[in-house]
N, C-alpha and C. Protein backbone atom coordinates (compact mmCIF):
# COMPACT_ATOMS: atom_id res chain seq x y z
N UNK A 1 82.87 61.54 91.19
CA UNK A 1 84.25 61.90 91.10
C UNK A 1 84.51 62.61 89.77
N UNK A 2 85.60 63.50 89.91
CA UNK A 2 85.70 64.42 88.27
C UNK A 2 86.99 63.53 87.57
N UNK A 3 87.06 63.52 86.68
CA UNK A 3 88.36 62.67 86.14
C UNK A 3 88.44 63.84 84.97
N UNK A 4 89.79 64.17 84.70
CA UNK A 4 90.22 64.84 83.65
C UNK A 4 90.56 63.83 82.60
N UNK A 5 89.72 63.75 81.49
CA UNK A 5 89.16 63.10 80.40
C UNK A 5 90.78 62.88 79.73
N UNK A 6 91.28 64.06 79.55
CA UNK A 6 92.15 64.02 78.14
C UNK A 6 93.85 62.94 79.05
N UNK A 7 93.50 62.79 80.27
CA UNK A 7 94.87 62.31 80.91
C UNK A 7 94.68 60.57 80.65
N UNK A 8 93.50 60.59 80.09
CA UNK A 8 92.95 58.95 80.19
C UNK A 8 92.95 58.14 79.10
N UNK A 9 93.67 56.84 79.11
CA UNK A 9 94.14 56.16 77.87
C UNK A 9 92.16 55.55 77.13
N UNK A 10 91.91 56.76 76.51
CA UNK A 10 90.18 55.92 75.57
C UNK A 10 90.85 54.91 74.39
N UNK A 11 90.29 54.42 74.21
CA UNK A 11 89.67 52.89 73.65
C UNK A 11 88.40 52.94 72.88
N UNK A 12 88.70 52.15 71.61
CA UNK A 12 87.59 52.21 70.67
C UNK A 12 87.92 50.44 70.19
N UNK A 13 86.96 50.34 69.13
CA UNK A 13 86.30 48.85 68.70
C UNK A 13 87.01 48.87 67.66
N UNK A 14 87.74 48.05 67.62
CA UNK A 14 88.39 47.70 66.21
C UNK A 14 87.42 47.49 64.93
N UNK A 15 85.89 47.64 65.27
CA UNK A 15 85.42 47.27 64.23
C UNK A 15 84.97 48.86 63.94
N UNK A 16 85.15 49.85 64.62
CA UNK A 16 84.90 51.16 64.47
C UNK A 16 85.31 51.71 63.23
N UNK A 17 84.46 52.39 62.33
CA UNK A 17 84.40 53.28 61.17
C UNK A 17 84.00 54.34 60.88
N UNK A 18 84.95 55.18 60.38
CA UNK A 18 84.05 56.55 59.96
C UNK A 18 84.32 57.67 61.11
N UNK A 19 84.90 57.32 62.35
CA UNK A 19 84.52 58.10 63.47
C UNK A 19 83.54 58.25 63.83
N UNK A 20 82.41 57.77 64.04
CA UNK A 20 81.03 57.64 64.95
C UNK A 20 81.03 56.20 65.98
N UNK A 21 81.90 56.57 66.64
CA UNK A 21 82.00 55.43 67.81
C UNK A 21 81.83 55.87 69.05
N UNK A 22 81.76 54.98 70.31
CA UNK A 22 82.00 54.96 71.14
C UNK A 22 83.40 54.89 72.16
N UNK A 23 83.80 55.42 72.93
CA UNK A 23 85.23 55.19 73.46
C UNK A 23 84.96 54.85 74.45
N UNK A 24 86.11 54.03 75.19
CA UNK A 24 85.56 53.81 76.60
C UNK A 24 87.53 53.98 77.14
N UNK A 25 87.00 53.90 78.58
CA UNK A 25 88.63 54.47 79.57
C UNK A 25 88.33 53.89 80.74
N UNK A 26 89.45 53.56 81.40
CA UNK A 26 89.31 52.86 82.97
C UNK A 26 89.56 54.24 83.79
N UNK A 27 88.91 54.74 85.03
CA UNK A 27 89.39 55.42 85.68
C UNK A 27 89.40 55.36 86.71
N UNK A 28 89.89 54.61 88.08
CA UNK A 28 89.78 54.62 88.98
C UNK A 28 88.78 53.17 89.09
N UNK A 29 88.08 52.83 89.73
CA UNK A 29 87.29 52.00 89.79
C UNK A 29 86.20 51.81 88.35
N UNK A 30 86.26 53.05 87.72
CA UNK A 30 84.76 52.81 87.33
C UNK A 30 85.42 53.20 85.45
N UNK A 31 84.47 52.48 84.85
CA UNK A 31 84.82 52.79 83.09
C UNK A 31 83.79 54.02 82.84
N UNK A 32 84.18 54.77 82.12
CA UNK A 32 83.92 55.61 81.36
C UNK A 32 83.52 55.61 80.10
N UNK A 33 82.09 56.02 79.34
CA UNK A 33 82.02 56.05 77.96
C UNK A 33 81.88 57.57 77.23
N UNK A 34 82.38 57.39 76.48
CA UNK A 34 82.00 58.97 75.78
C UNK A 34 81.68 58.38 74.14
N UNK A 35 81.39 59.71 73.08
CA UNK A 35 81.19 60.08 71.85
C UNK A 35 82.55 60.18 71.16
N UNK A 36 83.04 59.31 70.44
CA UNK A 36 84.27 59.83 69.70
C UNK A 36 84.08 61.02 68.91
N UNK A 37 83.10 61.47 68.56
CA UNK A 37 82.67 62.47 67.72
C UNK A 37 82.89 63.68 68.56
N UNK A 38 82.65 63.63 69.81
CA UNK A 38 82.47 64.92 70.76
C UNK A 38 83.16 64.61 71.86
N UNK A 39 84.60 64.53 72.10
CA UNK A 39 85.76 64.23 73.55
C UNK A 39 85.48 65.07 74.53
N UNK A 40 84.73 66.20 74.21
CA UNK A 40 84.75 66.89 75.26
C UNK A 40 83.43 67.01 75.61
N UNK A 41 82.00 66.22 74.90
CA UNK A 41 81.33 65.83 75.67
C UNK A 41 81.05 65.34 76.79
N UNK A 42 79.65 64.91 76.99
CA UNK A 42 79.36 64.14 78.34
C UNK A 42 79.97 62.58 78.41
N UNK A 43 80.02 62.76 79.48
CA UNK A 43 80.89 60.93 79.82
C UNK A 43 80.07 60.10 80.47
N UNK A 44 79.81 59.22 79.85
CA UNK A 44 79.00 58.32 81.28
C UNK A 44 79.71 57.35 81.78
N UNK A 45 79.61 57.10 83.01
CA UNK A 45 80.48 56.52 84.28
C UNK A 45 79.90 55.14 84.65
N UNK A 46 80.21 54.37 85.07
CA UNK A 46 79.94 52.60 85.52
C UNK A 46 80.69 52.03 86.32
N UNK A 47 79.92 51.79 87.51
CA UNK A 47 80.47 50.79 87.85
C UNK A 47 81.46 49.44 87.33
N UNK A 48 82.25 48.27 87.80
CA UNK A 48 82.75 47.23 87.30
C UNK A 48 81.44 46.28 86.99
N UNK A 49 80.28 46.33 88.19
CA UNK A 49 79.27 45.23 88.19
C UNK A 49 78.58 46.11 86.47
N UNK A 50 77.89 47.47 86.79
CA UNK A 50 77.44 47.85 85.65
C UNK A 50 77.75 47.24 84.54
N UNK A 51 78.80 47.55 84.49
CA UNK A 51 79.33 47.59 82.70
C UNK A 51 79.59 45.95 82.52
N UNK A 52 79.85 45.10 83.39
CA UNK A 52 80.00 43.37 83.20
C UNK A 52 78.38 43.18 82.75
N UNK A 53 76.84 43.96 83.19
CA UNK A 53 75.66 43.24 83.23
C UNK A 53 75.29 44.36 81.47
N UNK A 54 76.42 45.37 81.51
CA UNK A 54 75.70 45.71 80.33
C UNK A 54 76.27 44.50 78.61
N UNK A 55 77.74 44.59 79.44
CA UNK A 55 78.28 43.59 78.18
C UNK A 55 77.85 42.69 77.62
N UNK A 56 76.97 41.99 78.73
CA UNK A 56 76.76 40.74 79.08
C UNK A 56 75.23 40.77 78.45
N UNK A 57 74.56 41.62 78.16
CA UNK A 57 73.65 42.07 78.29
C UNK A 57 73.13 42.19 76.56
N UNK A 58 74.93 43.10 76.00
CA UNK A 58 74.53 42.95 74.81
C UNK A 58 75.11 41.84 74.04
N UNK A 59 75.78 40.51 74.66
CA UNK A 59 76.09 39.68 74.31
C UNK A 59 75.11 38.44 74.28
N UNK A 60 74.21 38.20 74.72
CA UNK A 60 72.90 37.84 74.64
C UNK A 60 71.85 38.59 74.05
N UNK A 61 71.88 39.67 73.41
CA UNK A 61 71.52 40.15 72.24
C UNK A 61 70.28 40.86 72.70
N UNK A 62 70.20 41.29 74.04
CA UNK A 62 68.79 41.80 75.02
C UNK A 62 68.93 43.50 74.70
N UNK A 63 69.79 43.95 74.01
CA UNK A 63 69.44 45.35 73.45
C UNK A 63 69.11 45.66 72.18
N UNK A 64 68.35 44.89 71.45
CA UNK A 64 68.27 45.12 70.07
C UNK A 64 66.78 45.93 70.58
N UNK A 65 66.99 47.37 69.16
CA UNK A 65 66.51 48.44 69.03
C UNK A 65 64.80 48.11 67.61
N UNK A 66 64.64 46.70 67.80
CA UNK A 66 64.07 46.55 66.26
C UNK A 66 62.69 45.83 67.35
C-alpha cells in the first residue's frame, strides 16, 4: 500500500538526540519506520505481529550488535 508520509502523525523516542533517530507512524494496519535525518527517505512497513516480536525482541536484549 502507498501512504503519503507527510499526512502521518511520526513519533520519535524521547530519549532521541542530535536528530539521528528513528520515527515511527501508524498507518492503516501497519507501523511505519523511517530516518529522521532523511523524511523523504525509504520507509519500512510492519505488520502489528512484526513490530510486537521486534519490540519484544529488543526488550530481551536479542539485538545487540557486539
Amino acid at each position: 500500500m502507498i501512504y503519503r508520509t507527510e499526512e502521518l502523525r511520526w513519533h520519535r523516542s524521547r530519549h532521541c538526540s542530535g536528530g539521528t533517530c528513528v520515527e515511527v507512524a501508524r498507518a492503516g494496519d501497519n507501523i511505519l519506520v523511517r530516518d529522521s535525518k532523511d523524511p523523504r527517505g525509504a520507509v519500512l512497513s510492519f505488520t502489528p505481529s512484526e513490530w510486537r516480536a521486534f519490540i519484544e525482541g529488543v526488550k530481551r536484549g536479542e539485538l545487540s550488535f557486539e
